[in-house]
PDB file of N, CA and C in Angstrom:
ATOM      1  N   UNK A   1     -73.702 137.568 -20.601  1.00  0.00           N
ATOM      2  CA  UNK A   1     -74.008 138.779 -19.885  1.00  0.00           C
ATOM      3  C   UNK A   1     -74.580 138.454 -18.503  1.00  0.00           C
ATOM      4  N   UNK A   2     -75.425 137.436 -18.392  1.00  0.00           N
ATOM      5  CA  UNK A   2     -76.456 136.832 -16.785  1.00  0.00           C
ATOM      6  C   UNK A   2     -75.266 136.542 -16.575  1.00  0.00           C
ATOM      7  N   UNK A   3     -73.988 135.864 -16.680  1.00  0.00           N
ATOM      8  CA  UNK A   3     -73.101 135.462 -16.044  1.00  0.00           C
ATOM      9  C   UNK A   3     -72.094 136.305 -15.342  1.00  0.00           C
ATOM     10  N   UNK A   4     -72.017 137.301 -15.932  1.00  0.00           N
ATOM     11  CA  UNK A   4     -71.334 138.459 -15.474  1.00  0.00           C
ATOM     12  C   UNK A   4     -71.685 139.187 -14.452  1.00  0.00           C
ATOM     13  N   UNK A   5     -73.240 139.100 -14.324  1.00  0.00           N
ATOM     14  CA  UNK A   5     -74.191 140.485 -13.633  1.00  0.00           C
ATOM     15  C   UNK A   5     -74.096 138.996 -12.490  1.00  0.00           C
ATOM     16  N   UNK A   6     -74.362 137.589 -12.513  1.00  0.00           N
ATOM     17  CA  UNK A   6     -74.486 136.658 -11.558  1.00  0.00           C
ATOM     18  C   UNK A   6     -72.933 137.114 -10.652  1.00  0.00           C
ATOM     19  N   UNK A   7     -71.928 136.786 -11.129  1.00  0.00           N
ATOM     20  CA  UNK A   7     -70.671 136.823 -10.333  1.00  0.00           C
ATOM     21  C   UNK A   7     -70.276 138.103 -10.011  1.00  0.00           C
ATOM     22  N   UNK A   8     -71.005 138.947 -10.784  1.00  0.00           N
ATOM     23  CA  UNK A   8     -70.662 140.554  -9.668  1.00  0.00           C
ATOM     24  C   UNK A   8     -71.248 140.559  -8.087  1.00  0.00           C
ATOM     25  N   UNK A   9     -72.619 139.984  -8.706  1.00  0.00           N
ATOM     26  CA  UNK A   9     -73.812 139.943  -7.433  1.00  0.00           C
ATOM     27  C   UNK A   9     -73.188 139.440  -6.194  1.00  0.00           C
ATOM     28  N   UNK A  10     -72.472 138.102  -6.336  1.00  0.00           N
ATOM     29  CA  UNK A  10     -71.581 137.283  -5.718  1.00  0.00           C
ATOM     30  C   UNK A  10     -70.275 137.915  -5.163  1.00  0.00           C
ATOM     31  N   UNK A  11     -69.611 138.221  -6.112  1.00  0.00           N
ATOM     32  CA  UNK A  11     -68.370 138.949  -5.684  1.00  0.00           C
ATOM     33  C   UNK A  11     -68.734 140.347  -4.288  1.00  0.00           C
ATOM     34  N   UNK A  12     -69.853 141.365  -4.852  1.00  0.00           N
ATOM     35  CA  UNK A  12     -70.387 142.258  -3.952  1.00  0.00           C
ATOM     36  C   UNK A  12     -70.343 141.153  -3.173  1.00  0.00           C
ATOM     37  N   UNK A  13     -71.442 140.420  -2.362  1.00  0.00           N
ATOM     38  CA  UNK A  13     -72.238 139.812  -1.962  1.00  0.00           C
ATOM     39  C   UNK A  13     -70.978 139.222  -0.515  1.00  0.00           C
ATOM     40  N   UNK A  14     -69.921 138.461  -1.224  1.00  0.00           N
ATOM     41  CA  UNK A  14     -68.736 138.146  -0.278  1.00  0.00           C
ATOM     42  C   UNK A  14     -67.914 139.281   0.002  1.00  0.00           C
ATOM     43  N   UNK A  15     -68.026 140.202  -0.338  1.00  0.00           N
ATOM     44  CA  UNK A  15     -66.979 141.705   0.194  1.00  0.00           C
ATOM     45  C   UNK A  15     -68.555 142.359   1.338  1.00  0.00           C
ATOM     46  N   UNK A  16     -69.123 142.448   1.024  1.00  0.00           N
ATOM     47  CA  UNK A  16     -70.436 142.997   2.397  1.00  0.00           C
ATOM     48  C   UNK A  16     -70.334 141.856   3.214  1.00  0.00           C
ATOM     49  N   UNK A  17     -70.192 141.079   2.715  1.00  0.00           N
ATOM     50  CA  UNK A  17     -70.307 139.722   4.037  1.00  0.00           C
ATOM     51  C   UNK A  17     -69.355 139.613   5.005  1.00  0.00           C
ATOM     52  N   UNK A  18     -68.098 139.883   4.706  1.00  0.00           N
ATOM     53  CA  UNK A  18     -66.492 140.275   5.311  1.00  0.00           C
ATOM     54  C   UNK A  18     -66.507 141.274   5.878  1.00  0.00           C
ATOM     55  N   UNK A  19     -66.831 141.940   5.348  1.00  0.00           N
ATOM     56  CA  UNK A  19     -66.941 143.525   6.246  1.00  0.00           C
ATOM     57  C   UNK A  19     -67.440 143.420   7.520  1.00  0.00           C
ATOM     58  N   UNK A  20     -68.932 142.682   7.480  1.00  0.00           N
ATOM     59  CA  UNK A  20     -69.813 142.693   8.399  1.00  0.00           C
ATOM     60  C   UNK A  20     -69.269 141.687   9.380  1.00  0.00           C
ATOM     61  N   UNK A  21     -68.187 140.762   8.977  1.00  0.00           N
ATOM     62  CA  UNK A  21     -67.507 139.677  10.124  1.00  0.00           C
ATOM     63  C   UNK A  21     -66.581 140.800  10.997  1.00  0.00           C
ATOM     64  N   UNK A  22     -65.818 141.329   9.908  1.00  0.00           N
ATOM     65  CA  UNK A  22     -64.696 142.172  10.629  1.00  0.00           C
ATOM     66  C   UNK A  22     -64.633 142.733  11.422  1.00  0.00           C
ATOM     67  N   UNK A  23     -63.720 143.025  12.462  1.00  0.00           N
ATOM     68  CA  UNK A  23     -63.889 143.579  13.677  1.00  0.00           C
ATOM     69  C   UNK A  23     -64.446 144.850  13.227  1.00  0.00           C
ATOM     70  N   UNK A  24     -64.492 145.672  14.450  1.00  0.00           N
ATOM     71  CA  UNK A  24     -65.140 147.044  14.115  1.00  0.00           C
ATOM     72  C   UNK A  24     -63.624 147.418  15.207  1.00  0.00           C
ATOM     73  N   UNK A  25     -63.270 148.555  14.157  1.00  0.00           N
ATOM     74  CA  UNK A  25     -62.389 149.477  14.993  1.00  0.00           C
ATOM     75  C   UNK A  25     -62.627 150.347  15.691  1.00  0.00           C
ATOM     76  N   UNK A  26     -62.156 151.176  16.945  1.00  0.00           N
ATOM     77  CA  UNK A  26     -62.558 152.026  18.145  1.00  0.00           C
ATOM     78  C   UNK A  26     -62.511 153.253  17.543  1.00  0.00           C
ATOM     79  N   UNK A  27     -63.681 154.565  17.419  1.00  0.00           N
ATOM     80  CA  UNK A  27     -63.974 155.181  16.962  1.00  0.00           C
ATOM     81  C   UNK A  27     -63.062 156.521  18.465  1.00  0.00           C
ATOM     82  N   UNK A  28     -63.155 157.954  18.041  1.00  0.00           N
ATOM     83  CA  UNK A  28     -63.061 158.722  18.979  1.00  0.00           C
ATOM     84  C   UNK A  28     -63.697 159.042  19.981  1.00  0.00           C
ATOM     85  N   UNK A  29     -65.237 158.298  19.676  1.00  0.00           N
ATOM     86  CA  UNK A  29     -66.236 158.479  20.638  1.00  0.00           C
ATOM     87  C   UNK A  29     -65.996 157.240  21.619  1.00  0.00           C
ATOM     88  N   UNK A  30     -65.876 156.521  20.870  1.00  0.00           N
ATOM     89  CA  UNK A  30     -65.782 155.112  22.031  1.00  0.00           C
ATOM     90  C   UNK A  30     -64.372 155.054  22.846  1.00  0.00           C
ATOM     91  N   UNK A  31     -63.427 155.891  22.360  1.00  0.00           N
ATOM     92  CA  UNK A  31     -62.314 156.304  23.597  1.00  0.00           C
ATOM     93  C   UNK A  31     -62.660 157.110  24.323  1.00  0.00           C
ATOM     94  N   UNK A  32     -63.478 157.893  24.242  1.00  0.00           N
ATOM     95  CA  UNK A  32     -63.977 159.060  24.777  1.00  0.00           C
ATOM     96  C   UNK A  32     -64.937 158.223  26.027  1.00  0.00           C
ATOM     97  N   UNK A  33     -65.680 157.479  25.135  1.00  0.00           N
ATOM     98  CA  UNK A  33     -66.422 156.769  26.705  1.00  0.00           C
ATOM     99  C   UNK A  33     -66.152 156.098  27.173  1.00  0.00           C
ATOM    100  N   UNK A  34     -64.745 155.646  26.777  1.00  0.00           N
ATOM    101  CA  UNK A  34     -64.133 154.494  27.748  1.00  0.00           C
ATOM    102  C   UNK A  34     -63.644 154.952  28.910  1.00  0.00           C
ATOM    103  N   UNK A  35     -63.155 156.073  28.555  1.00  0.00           N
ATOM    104  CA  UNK A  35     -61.939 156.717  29.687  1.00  0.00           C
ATOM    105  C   UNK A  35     -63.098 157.904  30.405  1.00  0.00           C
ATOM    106  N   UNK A  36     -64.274 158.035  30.036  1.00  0.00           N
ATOM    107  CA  UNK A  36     -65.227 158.653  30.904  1.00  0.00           C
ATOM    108  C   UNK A  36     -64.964 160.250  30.723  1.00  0.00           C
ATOM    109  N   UNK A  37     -66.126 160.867  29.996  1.00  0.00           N
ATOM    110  CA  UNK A  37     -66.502 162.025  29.478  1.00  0.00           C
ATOM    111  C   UNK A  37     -66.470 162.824  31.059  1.00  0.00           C
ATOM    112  N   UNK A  38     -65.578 164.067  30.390  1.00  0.00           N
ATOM    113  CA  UNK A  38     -65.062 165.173  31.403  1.00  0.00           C
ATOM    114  C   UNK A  38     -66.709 165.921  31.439  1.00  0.00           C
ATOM    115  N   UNK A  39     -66.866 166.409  32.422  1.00  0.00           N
ATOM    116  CA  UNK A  39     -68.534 167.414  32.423  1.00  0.00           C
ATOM    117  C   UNK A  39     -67.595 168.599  32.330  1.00  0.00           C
ATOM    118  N   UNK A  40     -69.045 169.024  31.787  1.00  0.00           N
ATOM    119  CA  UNK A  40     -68.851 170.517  30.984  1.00  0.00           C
ATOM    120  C   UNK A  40     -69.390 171.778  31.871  1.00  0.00           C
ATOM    121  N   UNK A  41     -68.565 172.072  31.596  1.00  0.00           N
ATOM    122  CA  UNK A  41     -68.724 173.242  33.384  1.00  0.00           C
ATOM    123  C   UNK A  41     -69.417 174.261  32.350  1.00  0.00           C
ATOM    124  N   UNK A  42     -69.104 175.080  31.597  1.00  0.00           N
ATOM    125  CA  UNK A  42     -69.647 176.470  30.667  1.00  0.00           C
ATOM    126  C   UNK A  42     -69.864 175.729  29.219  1.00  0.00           C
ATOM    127  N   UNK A  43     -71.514 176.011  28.852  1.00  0.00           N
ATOM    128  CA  UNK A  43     -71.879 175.585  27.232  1.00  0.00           C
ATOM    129  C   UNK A  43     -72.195 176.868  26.641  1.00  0.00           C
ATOM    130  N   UNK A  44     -71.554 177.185  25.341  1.00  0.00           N
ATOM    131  CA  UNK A  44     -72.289 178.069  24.768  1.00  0.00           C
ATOM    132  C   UNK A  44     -72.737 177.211  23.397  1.00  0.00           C
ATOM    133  N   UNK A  45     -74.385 177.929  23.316  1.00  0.00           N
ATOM    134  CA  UNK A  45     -74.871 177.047  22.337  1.00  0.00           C
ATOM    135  C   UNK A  45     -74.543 177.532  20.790  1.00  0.00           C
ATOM    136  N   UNK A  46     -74.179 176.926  19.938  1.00  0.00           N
ATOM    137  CA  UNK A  46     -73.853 177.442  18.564  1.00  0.00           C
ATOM    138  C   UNK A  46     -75.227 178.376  17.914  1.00  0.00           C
ATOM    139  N   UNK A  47     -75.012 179.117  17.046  1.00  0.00           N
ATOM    140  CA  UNK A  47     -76.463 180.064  16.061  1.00  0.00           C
ATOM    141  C   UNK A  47     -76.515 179.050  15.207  1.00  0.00           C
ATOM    142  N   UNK A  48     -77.657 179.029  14.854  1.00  0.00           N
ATOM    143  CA  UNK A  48     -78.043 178.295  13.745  1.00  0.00           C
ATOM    144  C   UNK A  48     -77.632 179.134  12.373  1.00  0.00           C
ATOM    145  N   UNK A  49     -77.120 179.448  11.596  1.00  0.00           N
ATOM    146  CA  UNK A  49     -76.638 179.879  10.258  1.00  0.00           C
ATOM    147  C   UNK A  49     -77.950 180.474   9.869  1.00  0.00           C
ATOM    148  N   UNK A  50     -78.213 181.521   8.909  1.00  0.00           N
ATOM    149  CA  UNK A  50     -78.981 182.045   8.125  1.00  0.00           C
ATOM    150  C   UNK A  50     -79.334 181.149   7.097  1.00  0.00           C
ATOM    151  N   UNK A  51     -78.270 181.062   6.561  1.00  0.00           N
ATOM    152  CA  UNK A  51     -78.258 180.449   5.218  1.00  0.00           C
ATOM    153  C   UNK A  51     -78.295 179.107   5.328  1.00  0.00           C
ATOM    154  N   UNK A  52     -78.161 178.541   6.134  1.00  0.00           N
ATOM    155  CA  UNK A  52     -78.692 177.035   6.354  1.00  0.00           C
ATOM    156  C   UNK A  52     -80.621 176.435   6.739  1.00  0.00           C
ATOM    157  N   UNK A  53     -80.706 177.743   7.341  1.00  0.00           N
ATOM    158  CA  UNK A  53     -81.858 177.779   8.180  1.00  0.00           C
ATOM    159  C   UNK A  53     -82.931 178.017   6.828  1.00  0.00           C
ATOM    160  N   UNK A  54     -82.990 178.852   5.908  1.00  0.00           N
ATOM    161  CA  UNK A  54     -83.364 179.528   4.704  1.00  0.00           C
ATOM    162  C   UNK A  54     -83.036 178.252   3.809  1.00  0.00           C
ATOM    163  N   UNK A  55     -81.977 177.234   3.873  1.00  0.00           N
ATOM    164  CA  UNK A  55     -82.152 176.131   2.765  1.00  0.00           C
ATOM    165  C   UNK A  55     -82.642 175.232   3.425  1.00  0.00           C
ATOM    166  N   UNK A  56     -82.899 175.141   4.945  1.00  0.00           N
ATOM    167  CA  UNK A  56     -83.789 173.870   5.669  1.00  0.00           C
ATOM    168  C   UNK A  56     -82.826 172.894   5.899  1.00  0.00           C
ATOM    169  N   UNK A  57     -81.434 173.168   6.066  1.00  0.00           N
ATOM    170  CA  UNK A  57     -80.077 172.284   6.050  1.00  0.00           C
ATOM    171  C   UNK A  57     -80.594 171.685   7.557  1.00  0.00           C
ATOM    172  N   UNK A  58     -80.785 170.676   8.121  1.00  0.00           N
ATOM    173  CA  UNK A  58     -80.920 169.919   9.525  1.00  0.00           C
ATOM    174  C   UNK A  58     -79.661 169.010   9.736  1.00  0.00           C
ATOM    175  N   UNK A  59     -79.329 168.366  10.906  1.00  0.00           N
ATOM    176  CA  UNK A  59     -78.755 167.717  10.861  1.00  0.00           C
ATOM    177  C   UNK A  59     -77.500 167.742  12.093  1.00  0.00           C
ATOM    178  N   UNK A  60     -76.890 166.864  12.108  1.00  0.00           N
ATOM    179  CA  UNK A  60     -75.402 166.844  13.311  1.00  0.00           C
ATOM    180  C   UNK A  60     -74.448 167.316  12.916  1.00  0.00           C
ATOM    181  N   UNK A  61     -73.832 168.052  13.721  1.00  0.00           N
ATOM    182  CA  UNK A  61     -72.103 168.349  13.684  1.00  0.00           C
ATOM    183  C   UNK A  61     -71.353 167.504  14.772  1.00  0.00           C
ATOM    184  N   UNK A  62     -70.348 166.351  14.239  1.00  0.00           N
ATOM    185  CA  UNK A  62     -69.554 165.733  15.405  1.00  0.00           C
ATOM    186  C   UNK A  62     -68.233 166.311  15.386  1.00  0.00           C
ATOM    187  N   UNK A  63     -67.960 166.983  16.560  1.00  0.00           N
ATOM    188  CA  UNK A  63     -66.295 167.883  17.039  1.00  0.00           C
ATOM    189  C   UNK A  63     -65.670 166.945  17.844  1.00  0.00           C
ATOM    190  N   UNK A  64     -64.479 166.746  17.580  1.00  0.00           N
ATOM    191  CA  UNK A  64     -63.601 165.884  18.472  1.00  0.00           C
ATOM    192  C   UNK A  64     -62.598 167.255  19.085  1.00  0.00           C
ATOM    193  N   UNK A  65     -62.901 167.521  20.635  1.00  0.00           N
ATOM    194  CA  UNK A  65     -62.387 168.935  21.074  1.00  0.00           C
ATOM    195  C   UNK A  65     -61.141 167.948  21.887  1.00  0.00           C
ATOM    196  N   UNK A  66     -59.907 168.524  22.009  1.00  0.00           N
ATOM    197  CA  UNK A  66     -58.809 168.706  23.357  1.00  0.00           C
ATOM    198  C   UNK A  66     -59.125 169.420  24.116  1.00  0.00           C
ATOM    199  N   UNK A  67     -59.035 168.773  25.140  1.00  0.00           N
ATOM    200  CA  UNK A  67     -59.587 169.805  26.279  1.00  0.00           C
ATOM    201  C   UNK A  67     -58.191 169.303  27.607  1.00  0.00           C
ATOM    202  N   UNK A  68     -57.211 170.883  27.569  1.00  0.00           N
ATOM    203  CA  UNK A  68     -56.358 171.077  28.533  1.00  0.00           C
ATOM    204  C   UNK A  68     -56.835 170.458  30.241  1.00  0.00           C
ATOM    205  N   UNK A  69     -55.813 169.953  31.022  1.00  0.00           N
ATOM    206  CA  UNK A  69     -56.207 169.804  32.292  1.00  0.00           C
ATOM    207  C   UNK A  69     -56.863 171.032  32.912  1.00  0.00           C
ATOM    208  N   UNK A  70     -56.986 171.889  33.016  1.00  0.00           N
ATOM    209  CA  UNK A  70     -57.927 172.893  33.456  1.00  0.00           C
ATOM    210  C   UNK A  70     -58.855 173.481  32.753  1.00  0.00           C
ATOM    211  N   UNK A  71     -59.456 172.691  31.899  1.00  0.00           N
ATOM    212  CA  UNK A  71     -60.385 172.814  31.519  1.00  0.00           C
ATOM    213  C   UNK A  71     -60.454 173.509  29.975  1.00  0.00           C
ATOM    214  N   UNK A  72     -59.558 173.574  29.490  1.00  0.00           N
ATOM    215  CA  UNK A  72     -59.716 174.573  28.234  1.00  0.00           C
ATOM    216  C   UNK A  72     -59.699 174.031  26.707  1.00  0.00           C
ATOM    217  N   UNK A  73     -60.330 174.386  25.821  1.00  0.00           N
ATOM    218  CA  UNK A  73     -60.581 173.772  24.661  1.00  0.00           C
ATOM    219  C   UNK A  73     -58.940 174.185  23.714  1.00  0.00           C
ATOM    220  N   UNK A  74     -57.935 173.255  23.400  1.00  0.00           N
ATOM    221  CA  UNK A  74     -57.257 174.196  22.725  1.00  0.00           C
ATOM    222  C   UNK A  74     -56.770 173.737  21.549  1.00  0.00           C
ATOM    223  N   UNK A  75     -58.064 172.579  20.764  1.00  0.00           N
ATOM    224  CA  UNK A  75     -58.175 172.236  19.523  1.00  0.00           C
ATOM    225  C   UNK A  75     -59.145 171.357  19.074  1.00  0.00           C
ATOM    226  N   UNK A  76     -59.483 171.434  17.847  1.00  0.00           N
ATOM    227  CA  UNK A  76     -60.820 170.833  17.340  1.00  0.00           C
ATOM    228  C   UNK A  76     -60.610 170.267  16.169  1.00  0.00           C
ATOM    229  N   UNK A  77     -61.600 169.089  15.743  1.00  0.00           N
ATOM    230  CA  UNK A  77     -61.343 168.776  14.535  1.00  0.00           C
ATOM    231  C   UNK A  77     -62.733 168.516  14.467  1.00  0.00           C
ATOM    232  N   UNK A  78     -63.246 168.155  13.261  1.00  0.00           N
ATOM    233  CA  UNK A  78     -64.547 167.797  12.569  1.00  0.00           C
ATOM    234  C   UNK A  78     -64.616 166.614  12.354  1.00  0.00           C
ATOM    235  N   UNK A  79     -65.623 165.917  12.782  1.00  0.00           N
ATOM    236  CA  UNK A  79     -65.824 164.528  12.805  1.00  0.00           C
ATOM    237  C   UNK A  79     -66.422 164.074  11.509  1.00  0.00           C
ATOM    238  N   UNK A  80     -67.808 165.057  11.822  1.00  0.00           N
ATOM    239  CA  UNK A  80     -68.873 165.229  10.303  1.00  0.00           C
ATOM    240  C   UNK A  80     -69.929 165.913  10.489  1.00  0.00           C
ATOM    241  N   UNK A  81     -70.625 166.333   9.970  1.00  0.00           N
ATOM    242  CA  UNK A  81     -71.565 167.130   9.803  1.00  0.00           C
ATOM    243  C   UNK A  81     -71.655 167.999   8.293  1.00  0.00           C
ATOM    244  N   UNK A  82     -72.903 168.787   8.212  1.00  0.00           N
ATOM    245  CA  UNK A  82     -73.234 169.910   6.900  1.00  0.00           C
ATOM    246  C   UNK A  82     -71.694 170.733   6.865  1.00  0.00           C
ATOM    247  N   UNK A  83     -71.134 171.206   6.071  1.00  0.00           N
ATOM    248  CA  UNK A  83     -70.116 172.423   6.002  1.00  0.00           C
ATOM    249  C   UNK A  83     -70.906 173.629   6.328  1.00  0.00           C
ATOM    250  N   UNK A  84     -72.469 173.801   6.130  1.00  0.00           N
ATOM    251  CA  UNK A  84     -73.096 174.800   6.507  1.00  0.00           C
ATOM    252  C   UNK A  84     -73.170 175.223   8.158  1.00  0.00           C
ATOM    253  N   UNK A  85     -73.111 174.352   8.633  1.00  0.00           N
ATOM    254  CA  UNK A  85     -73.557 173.789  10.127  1.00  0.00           C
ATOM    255  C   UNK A  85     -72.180 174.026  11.035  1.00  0.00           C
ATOM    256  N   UNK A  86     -70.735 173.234  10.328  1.00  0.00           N
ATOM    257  CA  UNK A  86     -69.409 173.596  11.109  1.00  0.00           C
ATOM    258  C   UNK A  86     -69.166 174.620  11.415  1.00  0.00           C
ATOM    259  N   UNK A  87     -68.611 175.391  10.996  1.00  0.00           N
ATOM    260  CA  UNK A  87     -68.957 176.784  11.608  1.00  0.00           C
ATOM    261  C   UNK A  87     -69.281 177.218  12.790  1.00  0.00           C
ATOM    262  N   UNK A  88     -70.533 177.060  12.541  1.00  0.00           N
ATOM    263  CA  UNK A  88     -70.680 177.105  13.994  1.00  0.00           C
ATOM    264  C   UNK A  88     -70.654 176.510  15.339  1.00  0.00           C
ATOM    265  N   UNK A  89     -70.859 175.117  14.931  1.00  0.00           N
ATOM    266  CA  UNK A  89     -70.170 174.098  15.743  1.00  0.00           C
ATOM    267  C   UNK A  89     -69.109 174.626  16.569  1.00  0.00           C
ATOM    268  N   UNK A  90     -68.283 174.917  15.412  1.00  0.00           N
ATOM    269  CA  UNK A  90     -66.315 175.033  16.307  1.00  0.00           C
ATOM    270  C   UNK A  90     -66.737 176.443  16.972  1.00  0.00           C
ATOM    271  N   UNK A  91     -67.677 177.384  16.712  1.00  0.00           N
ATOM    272  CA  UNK A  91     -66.871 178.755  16.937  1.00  0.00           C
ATOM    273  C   UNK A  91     -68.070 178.494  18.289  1.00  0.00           C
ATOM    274  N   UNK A  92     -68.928 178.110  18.661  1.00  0.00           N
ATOM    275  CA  UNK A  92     -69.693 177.518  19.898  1.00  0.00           C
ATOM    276  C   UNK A  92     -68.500 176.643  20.724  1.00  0.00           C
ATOM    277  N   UNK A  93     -68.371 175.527  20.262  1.00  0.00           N
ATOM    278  CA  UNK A  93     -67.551 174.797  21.211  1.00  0.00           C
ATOM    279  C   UNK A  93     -66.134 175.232  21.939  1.00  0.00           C
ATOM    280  N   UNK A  94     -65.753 176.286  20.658  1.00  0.00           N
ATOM    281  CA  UNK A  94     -63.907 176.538  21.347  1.00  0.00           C
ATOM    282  C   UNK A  94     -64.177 177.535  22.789  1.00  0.00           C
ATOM    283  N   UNK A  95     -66.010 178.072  22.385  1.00  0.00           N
ATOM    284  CA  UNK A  95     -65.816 178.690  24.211  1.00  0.00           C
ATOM    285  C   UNK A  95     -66.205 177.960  25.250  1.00  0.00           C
ATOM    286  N   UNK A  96     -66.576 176.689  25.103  1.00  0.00           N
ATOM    287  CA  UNK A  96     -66.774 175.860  26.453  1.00  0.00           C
ATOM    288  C   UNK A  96     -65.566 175.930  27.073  1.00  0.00           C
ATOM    289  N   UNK A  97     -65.812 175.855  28.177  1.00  0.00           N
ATOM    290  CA  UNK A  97     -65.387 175.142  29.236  1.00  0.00           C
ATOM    291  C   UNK A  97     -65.507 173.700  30.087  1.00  0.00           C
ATOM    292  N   UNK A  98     -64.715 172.919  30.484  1.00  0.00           N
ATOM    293  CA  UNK A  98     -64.481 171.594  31.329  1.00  0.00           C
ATOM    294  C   UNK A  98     -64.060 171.563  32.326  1.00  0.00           C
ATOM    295  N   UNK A  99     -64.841 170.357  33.816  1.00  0.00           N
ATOM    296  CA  UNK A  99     -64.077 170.794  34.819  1.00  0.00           C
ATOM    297  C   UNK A  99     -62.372 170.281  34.512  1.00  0.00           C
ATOM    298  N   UNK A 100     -62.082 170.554  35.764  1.00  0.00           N
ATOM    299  CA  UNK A 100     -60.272 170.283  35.668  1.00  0.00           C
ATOM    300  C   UNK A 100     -60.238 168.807  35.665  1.00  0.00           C
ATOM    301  N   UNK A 101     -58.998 168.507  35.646  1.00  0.00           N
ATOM    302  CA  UNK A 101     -58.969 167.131  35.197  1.00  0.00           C
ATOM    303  C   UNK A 101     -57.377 166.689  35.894  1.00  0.00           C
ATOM    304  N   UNK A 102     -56.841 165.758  35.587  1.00  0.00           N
ATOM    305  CA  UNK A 102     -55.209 165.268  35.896  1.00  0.00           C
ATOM    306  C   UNK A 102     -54.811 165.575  34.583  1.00  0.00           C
ATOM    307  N   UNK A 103     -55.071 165.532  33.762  1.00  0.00           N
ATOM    308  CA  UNK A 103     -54.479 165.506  32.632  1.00  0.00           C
ATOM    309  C   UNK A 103     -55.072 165.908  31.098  1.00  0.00           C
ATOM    310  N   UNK A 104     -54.542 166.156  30.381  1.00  0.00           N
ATOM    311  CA  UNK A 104     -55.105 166.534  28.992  1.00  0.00           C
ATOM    312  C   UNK A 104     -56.276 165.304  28.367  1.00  0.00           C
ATOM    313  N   UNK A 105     -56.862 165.811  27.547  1.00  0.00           N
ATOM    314  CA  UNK A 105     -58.173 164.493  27.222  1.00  0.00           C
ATOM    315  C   UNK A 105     -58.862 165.002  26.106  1.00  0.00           C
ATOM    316  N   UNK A 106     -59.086 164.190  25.292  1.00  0.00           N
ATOM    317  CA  UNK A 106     -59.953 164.208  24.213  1.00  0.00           C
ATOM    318  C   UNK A 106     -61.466 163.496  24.434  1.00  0.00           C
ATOM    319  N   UNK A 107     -62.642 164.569  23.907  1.00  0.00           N
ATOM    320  CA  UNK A 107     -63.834 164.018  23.768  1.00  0.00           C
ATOM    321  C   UNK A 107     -64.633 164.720  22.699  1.00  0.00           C
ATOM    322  N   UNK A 108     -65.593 163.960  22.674  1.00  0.00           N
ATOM    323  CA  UNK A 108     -66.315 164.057  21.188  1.00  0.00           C
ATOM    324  C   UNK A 108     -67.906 165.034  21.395  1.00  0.00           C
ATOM    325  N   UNK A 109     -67.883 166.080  21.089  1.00  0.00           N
ATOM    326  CA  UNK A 109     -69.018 167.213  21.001  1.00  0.00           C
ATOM    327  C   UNK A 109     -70.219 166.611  19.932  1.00  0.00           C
ATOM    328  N   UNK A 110     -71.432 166.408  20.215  1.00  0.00           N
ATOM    329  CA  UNK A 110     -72.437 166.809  18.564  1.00  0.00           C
ATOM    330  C   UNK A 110     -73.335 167.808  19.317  1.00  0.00           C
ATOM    331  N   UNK A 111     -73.829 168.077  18.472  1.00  0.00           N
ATOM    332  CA  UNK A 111     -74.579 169.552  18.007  1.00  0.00           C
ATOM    333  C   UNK A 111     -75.832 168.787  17.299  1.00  0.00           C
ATOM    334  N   UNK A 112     -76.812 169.629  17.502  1.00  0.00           N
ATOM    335  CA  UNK A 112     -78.101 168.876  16.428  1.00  0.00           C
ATOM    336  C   UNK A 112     -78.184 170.386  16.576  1.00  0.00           C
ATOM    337  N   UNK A 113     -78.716 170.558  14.676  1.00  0.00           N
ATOM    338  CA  UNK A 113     -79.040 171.685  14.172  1.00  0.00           C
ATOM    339  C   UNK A 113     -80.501 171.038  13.471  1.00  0.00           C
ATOM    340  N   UNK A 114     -82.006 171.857  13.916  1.00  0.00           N
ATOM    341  CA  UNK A 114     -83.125 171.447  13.043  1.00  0.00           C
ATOM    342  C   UNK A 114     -83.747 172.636  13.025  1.00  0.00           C
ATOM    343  N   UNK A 115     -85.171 172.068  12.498  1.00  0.00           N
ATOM    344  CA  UNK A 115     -86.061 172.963  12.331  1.00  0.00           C
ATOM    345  C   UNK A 115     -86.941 173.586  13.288  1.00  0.00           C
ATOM    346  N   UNK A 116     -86.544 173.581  14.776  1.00  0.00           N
ATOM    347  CA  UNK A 116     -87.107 173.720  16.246  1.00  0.00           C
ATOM    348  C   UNK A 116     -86.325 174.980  16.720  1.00  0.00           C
ATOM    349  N   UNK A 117     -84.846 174.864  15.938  1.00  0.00           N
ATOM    350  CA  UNK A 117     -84.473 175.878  16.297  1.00  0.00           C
ATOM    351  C   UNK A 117     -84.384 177.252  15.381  1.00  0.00           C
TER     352      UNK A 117
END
């Protein structure tokens, strides 16, 4: 049985160790700051939820928005955050606005939702 629980320990032990050599792959945020975050001409700030606020839900929402060469949001996806919290995230972010640009571009939105607000 020690022999078993020994070579699991081990086995874990060389799969965390590999991982931690392995490259790290380029996230949406780190394209986003490579190619240099568009400024945000119009923010509207998201509501904090009732029902999040009432369960003490805190925490980030990350939006990966398209944002058209003239500035317009005209798709979103969810990076991560509460399901309580998205919501409002997207229905805040799809009314920003960006200045103009040459071309279409993706960048990455968070949101902090706490107990301040």
């Amino acid at each position: 049985m020690k022999r078993i629980v020994i070579l699991a320990s081990m086995g874990l032990a060389l799969l965390l160790g590999g991982l931690a050599a392995a490259p790290r792959k380029a996230s949406a945020q780190d394209a986003a700051a490579e190619t240099g975050k568009r400024k945000v001409r119009t923010k509207v700030a998201p509501e904090y939820p009732a029902l999040a606020k009432q369960m003490n839900v805190t925490g980030k929402v990350k939006i990966e928005v398209s944002v058209t060469a003239d500035g317009h949001v005209t798709n979103t996806k969810v990076v991560g955050g509460s399901p309580l919290l998205v919501t409002a995230a997207l229905n805040a972010v799809k009314q920003w606005r960006f200045e103009p640009a040459a071309k279409e571009s993706t960048e990455v939105v968070e949101f902090t939702f706490g107990s301040q607000e």
